[in-house]
PDB file of N, CA and C in Angstrom:
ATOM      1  N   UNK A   1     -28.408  -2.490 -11.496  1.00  0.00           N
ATOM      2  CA  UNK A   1     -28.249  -2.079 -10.103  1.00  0.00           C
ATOM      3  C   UNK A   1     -27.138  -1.029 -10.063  1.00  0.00           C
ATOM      4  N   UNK A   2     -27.689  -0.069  -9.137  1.00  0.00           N
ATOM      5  CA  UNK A   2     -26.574   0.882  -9.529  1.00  0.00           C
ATOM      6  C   UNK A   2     -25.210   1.064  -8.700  1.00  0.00           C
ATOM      7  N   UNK A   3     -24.092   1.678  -8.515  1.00  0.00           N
ATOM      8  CA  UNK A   3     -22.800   0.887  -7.922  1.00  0.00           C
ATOM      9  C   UNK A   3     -23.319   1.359  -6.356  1.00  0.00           C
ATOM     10  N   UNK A   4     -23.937   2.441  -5.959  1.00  0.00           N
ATOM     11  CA  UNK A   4     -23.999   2.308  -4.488  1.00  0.00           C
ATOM     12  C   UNK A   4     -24.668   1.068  -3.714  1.00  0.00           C
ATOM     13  N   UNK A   5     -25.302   0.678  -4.557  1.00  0.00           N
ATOM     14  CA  UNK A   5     -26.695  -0.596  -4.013  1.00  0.00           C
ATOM     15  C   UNK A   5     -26.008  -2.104  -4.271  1.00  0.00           C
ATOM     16  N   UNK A   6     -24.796  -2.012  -5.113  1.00  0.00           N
ATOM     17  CA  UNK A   6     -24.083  -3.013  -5.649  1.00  0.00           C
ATOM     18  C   UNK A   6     -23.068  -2.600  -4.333  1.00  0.00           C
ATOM     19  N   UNK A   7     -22.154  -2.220  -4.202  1.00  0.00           N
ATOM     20  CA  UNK A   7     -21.744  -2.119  -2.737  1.00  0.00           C
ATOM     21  C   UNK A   7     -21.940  -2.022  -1.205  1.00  0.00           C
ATOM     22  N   UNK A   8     -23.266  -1.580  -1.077  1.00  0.00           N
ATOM     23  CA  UNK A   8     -24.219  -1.668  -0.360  1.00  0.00           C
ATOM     24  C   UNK A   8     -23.957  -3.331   0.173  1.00  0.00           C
ATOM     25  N   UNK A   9     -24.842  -3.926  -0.809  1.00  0.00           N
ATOM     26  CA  UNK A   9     -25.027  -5.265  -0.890  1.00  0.00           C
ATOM     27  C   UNK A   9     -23.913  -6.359  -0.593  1.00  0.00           C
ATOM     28  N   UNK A  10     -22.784  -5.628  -1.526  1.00  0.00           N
ATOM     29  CA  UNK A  10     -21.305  -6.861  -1.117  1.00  0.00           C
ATOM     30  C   UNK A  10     -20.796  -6.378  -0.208  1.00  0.00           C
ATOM     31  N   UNK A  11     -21.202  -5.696   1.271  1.00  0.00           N
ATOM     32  CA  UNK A  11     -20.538  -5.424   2.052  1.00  0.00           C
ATOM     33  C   UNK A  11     -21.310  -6.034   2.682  1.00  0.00           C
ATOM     34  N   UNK A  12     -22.953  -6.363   3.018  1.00  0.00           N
ATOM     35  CA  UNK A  12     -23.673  -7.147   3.443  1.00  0.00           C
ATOM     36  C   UNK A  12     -23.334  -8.745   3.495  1.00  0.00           C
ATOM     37  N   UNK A  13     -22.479  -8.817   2.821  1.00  0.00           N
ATOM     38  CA  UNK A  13     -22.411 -10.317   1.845  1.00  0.00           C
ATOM     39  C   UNK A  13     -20.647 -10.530   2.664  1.00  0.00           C
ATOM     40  N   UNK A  14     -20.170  -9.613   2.495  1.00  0.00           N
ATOM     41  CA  UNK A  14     -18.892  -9.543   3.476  1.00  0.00           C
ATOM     42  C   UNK A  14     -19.017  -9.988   4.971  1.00  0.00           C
ATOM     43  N   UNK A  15     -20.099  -8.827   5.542  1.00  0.00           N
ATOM     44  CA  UNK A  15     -20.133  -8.988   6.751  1.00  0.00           C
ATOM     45  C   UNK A  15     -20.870 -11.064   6.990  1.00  0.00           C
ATOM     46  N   UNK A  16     -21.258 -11.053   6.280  1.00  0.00           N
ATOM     47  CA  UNK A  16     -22.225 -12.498   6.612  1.00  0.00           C
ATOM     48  C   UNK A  16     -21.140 -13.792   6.324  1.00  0.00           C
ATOM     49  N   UNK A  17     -20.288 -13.422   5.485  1.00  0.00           N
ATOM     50  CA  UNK A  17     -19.375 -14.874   5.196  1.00  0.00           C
ATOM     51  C   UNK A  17     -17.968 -14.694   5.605  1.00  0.00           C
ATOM     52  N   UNK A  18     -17.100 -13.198   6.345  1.00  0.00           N
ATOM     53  CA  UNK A  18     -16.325 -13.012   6.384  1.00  0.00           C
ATOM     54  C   UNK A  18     -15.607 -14.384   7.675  1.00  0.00           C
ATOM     55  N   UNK A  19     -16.237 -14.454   8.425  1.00  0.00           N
ATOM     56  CA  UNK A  19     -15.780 -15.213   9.286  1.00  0.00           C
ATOM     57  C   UNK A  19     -15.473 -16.789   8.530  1.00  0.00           C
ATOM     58  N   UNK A  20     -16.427 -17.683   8.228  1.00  0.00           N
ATOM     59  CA  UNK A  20     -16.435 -18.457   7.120  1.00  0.00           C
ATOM     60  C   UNK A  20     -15.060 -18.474   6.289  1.00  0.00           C
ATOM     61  N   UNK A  21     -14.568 -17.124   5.306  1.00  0.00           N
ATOM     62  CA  UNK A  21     -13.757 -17.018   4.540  1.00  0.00           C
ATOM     63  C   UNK A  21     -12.408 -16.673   5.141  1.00  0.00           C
ATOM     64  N   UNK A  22     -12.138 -16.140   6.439  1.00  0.00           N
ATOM     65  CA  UNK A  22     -11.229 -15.907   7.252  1.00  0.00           C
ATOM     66  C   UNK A  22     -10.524 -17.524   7.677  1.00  0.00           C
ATOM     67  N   UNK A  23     -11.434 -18.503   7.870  1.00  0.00           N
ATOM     68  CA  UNK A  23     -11.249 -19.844   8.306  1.00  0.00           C
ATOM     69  C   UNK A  23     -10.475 -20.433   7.533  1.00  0.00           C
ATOM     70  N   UNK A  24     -10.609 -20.324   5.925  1.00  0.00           N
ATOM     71  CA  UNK A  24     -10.006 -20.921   4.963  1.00  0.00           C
ATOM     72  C   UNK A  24      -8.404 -20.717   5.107  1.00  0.00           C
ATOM     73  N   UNK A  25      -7.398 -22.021   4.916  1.00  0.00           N
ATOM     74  CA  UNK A  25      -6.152 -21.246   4.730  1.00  0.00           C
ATOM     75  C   UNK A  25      -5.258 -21.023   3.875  1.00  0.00           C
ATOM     76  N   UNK A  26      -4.762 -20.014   3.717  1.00  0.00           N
ATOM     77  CA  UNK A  26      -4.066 -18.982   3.092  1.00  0.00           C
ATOM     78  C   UNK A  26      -4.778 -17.917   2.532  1.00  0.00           C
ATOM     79  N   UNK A  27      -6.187 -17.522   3.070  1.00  0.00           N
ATOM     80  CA  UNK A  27      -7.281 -16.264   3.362  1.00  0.00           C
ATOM     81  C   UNK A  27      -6.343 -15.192   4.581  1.00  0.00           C
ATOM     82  N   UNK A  28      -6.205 -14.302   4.343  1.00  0.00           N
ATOM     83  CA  UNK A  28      -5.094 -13.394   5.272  1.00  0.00           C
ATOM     84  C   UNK A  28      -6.681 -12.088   5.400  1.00  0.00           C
ATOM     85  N   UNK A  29      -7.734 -11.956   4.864  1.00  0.00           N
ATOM     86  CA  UNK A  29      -8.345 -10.477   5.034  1.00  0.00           C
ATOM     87  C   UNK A  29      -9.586 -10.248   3.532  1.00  0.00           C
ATOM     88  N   UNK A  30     -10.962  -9.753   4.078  1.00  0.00           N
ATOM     89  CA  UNK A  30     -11.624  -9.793   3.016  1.00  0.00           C
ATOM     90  C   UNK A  30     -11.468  -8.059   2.756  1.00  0.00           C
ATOM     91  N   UNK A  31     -12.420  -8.014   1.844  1.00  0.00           N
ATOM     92  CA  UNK A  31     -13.053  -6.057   1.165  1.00  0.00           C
ATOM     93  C   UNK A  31     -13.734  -6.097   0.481  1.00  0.00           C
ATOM     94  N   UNK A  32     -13.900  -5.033   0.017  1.00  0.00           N
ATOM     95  CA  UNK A  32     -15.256  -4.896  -1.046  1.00  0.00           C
ATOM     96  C   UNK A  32     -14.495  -3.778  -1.802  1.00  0.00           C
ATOM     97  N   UNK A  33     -14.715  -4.030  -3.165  1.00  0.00           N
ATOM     98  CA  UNK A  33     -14.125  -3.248  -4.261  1.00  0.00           C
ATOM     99  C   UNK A  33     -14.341  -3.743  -5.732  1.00  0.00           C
ATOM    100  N   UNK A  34     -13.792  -3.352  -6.732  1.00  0.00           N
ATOM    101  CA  UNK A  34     -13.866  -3.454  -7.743  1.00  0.00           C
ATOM    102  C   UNK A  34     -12.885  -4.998  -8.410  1.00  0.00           C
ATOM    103  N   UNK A  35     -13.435  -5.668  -9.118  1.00  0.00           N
ATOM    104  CA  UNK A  35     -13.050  -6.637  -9.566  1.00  0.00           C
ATOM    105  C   UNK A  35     -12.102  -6.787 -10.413  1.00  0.00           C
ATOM    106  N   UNK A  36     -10.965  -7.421 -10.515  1.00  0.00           N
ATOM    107  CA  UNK A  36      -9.832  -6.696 -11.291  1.00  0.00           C
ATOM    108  C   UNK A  36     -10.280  -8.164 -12.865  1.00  0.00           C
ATOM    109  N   UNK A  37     -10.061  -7.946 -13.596  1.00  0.00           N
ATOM    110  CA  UNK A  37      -9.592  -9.027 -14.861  1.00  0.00           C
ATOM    111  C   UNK A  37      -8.742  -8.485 -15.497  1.00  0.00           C
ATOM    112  N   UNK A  38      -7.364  -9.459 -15.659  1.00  0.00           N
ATOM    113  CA  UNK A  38      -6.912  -9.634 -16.547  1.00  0.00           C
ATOM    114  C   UNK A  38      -5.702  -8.604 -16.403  1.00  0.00           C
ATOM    115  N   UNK A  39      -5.490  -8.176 -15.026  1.00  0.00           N
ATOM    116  CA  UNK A  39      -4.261  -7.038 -14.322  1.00  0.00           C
ATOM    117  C   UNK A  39      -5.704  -5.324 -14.263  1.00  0.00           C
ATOM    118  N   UNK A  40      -6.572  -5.621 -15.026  1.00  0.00           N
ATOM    119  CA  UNK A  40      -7.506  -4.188 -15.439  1.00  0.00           C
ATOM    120  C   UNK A  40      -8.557  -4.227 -13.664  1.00  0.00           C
ATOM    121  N   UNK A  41      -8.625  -3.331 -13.445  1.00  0.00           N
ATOM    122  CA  UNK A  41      -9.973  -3.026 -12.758  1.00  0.00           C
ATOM    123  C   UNK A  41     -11.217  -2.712 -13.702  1.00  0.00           C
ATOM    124  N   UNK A  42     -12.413  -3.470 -13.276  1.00  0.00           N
ATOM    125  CA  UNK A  42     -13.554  -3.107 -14.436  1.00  0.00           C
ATOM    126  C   UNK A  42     -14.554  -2.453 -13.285  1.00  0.00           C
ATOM    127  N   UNK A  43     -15.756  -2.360 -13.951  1.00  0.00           N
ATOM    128  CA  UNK A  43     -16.467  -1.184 -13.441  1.00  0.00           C
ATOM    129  C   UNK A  43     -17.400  -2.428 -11.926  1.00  0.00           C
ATOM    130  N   UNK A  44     -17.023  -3.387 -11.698  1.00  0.00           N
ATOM    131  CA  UNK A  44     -18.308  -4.943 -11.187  1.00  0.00           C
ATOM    132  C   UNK A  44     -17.562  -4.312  -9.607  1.00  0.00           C
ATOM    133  N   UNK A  45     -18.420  -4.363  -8.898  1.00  0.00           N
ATOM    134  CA  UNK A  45     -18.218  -4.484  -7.713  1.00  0.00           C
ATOM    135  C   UNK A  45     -18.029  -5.678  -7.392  1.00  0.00           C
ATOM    136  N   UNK A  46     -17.067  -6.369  -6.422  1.00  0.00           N
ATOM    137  CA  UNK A  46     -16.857  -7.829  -5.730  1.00  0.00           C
ATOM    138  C   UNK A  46     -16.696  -7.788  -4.179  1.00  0.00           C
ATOM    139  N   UNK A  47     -16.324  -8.833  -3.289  1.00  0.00           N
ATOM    140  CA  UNK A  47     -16.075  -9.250  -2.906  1.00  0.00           C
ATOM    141  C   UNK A  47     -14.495  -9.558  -2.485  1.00  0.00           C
ATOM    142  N   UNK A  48     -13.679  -9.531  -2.025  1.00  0.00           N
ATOM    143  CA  UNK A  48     -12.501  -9.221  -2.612  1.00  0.00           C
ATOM    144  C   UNK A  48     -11.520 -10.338  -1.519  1.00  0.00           C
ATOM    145  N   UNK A  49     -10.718 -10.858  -1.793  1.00  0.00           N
ATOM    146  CA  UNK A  49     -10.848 -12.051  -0.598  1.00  0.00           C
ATOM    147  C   UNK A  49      -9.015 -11.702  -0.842  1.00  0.00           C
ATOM    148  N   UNK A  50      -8.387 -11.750   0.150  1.00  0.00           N
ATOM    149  CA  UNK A  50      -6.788 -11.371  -0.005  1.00  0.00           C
ATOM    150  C   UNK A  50      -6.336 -13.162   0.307  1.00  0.00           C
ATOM    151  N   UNK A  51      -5.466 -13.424   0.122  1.00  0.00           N
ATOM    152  CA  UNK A  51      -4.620 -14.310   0.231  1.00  0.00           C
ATOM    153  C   UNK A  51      -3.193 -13.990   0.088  1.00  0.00           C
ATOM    154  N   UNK A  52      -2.515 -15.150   1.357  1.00  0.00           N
ATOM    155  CA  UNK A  52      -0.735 -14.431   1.411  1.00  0.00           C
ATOM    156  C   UNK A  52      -0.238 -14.903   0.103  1.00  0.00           C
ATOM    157  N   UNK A  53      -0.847 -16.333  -1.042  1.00  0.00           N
ATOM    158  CA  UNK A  53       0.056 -16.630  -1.644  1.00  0.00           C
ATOM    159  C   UNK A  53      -1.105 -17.554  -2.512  1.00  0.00           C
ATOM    160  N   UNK A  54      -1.261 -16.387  -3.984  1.00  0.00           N
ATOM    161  CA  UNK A  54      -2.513 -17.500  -4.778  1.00  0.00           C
ATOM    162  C   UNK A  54      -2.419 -18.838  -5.671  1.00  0.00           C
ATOM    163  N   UNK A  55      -2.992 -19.759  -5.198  1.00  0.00           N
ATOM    164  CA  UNK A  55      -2.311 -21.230  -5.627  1.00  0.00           C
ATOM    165  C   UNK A  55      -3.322 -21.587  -6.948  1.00  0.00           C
ATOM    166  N   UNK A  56      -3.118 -22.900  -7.748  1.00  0.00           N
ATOM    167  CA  UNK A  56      -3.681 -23.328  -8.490  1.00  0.00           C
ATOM    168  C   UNK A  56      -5.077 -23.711  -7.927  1.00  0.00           C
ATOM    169  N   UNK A  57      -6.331 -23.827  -8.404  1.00  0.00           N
ATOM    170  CA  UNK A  57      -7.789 -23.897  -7.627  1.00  0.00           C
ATOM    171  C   UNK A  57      -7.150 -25.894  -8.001  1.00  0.00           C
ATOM    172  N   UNK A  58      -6.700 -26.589  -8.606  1.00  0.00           N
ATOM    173  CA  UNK A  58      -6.394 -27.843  -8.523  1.00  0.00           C
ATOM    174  C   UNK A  58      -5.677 -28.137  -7.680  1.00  0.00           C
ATOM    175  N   UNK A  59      -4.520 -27.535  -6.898  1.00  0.00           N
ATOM    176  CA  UNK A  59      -3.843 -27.983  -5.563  1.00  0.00           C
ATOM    177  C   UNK A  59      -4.399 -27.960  -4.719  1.00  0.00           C
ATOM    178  N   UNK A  60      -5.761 -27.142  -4.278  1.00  0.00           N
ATOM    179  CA  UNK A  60      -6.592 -27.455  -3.091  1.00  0.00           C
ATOM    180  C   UNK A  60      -7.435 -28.190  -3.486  1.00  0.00           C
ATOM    181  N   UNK A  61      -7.636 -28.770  -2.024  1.00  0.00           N
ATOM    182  CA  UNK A  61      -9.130 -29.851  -1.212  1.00  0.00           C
ATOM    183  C   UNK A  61     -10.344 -28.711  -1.423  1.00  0.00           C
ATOM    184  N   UNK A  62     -11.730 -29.243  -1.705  1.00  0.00           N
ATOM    185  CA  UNK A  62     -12.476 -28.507  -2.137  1.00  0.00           C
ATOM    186  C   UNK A  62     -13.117 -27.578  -1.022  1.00  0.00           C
ATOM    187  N   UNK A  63     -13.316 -28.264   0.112  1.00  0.00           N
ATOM    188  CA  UNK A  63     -13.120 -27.493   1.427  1.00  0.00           C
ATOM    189  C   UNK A  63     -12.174 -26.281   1.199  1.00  0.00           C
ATOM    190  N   UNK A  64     -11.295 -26.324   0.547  1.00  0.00           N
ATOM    191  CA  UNK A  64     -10.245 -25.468   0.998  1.00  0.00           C
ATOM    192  C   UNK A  64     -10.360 -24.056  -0.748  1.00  0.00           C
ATOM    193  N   UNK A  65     -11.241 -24.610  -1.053  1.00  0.00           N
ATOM    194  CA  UNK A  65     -11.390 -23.186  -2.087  1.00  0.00           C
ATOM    195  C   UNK A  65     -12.281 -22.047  -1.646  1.00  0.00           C
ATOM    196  N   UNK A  66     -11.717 -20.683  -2.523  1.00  0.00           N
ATOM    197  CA  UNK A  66     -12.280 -19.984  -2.155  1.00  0.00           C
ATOM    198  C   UNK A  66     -13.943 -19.694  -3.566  1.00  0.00           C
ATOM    199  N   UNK A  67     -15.059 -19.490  -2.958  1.00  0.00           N
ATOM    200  CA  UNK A  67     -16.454 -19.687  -3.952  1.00  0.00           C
ATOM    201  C   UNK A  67     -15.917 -18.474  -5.092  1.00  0.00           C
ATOM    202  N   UNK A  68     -16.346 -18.757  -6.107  1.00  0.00           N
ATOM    203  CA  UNK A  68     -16.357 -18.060  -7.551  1.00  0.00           C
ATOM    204  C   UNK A  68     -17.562 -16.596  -6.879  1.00  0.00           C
ATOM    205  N   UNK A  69     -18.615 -16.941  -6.038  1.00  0.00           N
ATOM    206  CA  UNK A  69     -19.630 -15.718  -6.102  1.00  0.00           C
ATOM    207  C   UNK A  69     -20.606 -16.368  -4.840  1.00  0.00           C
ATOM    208  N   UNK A  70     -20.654 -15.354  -4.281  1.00  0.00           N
ATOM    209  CA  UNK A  70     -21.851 -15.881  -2.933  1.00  0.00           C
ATOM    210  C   UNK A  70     -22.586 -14.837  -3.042  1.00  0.00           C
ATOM    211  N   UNK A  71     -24.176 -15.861  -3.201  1.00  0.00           N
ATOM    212  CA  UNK A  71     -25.546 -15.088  -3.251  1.00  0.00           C
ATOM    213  C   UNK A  71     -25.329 -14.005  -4.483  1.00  0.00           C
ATOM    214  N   UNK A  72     -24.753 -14.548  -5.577  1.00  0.00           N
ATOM    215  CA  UNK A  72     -24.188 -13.405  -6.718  1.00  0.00           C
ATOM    216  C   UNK A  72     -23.648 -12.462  -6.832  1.00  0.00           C
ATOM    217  N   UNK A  73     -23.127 -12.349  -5.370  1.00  0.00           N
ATOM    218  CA  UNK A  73     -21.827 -11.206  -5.535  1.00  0.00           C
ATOM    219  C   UNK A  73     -20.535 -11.793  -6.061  1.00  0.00           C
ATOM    220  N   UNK A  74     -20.204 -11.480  -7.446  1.00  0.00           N
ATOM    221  CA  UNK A  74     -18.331 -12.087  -7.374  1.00  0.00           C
ATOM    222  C   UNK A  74     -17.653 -11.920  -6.626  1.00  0.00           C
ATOM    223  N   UNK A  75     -16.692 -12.807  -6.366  1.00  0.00           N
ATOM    224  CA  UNK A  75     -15.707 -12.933  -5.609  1.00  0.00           C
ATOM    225  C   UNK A  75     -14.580 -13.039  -6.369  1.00  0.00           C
ATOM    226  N   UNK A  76     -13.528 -11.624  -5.791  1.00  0.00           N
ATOM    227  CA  UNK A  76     -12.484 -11.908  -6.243  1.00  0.00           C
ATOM    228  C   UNK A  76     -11.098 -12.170  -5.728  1.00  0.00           C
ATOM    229  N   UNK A  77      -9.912 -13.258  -5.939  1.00  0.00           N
ATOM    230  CA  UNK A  77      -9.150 -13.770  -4.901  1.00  0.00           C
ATOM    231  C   UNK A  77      -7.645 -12.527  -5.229  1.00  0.00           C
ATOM    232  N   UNK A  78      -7.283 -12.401  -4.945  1.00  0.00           N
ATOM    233  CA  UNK A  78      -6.178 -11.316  -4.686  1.00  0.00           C
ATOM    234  C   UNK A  78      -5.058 -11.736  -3.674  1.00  0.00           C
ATOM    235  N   UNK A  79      -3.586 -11.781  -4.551  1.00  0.00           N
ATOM    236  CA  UNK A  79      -2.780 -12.468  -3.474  1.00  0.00           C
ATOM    237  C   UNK A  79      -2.125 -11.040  -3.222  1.00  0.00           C
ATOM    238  N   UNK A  80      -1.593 -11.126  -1.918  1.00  0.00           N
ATOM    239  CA  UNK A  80      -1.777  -9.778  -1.183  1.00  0.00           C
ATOM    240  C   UNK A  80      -0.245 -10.145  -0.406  1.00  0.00           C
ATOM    241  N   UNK A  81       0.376 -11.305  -0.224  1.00  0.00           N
ATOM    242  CA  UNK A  81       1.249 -11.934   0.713  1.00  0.00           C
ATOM    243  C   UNK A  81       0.498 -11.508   2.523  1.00  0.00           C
ATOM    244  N   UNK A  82       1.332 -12.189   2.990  1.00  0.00           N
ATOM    245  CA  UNK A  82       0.678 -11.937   4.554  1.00  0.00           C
ATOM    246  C   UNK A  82       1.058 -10.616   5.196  1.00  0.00           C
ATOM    247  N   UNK A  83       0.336 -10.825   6.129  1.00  0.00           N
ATOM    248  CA  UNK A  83       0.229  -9.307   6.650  1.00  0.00           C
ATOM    249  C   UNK A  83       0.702  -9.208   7.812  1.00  0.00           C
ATOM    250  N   UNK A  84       1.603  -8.623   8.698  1.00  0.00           N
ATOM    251  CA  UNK A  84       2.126  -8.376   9.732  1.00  0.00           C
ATOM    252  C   UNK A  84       2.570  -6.877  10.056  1.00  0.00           C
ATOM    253  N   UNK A  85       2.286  -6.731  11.800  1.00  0.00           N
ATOM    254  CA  UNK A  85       2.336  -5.489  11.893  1.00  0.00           C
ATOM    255  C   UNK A  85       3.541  -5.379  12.586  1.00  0.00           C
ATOM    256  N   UNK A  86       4.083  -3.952  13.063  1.00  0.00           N
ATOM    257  CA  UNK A  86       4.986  -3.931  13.177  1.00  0.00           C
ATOM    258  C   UNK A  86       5.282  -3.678  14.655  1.00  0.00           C
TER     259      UNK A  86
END
């Protein structure tokens, strides 16, 4: 799939679960972009889910995680700290 149709798609996938993923807490803001591993950006389009402060996936209630990939778009969690305007 090629990256416009791969972004295309996880912005589709954004718009449909953003509310959903906004609910969760310590979720501060979603996007769509490139998937980072390992400090690297690679070429995968994701899902991109910000959080003020990224915890162990074992300190949360399972309710309270964020999904590995919805409808096979990855998802990637990104701690971002919170966001306030000025």
């Amino acid at each position: 799939m090629d990256e416009d149709r791969q972004t295309r798609r996880a912005i589709r996938i954004q718009e449909k679960y953003n509310e959903q993923l906004m609910a969760l807490p310590n979720v501060v803001g979603t996007a769509v972009g490139l998937r980072k591993r390992q400090g690297q950006f690679t070429d995968q389009v994701a899902l991109v889910v910000m959080v003020a402060r990224k915890l162990p996936r074992a300190s949360l209630a399972t309710a309270e995680l964020v999904p590995r990939e919805l409808e096979g778009v990855p998802v990637d969690v990104l701690e971002t700290g919170a966001f306030h305007s000025l």
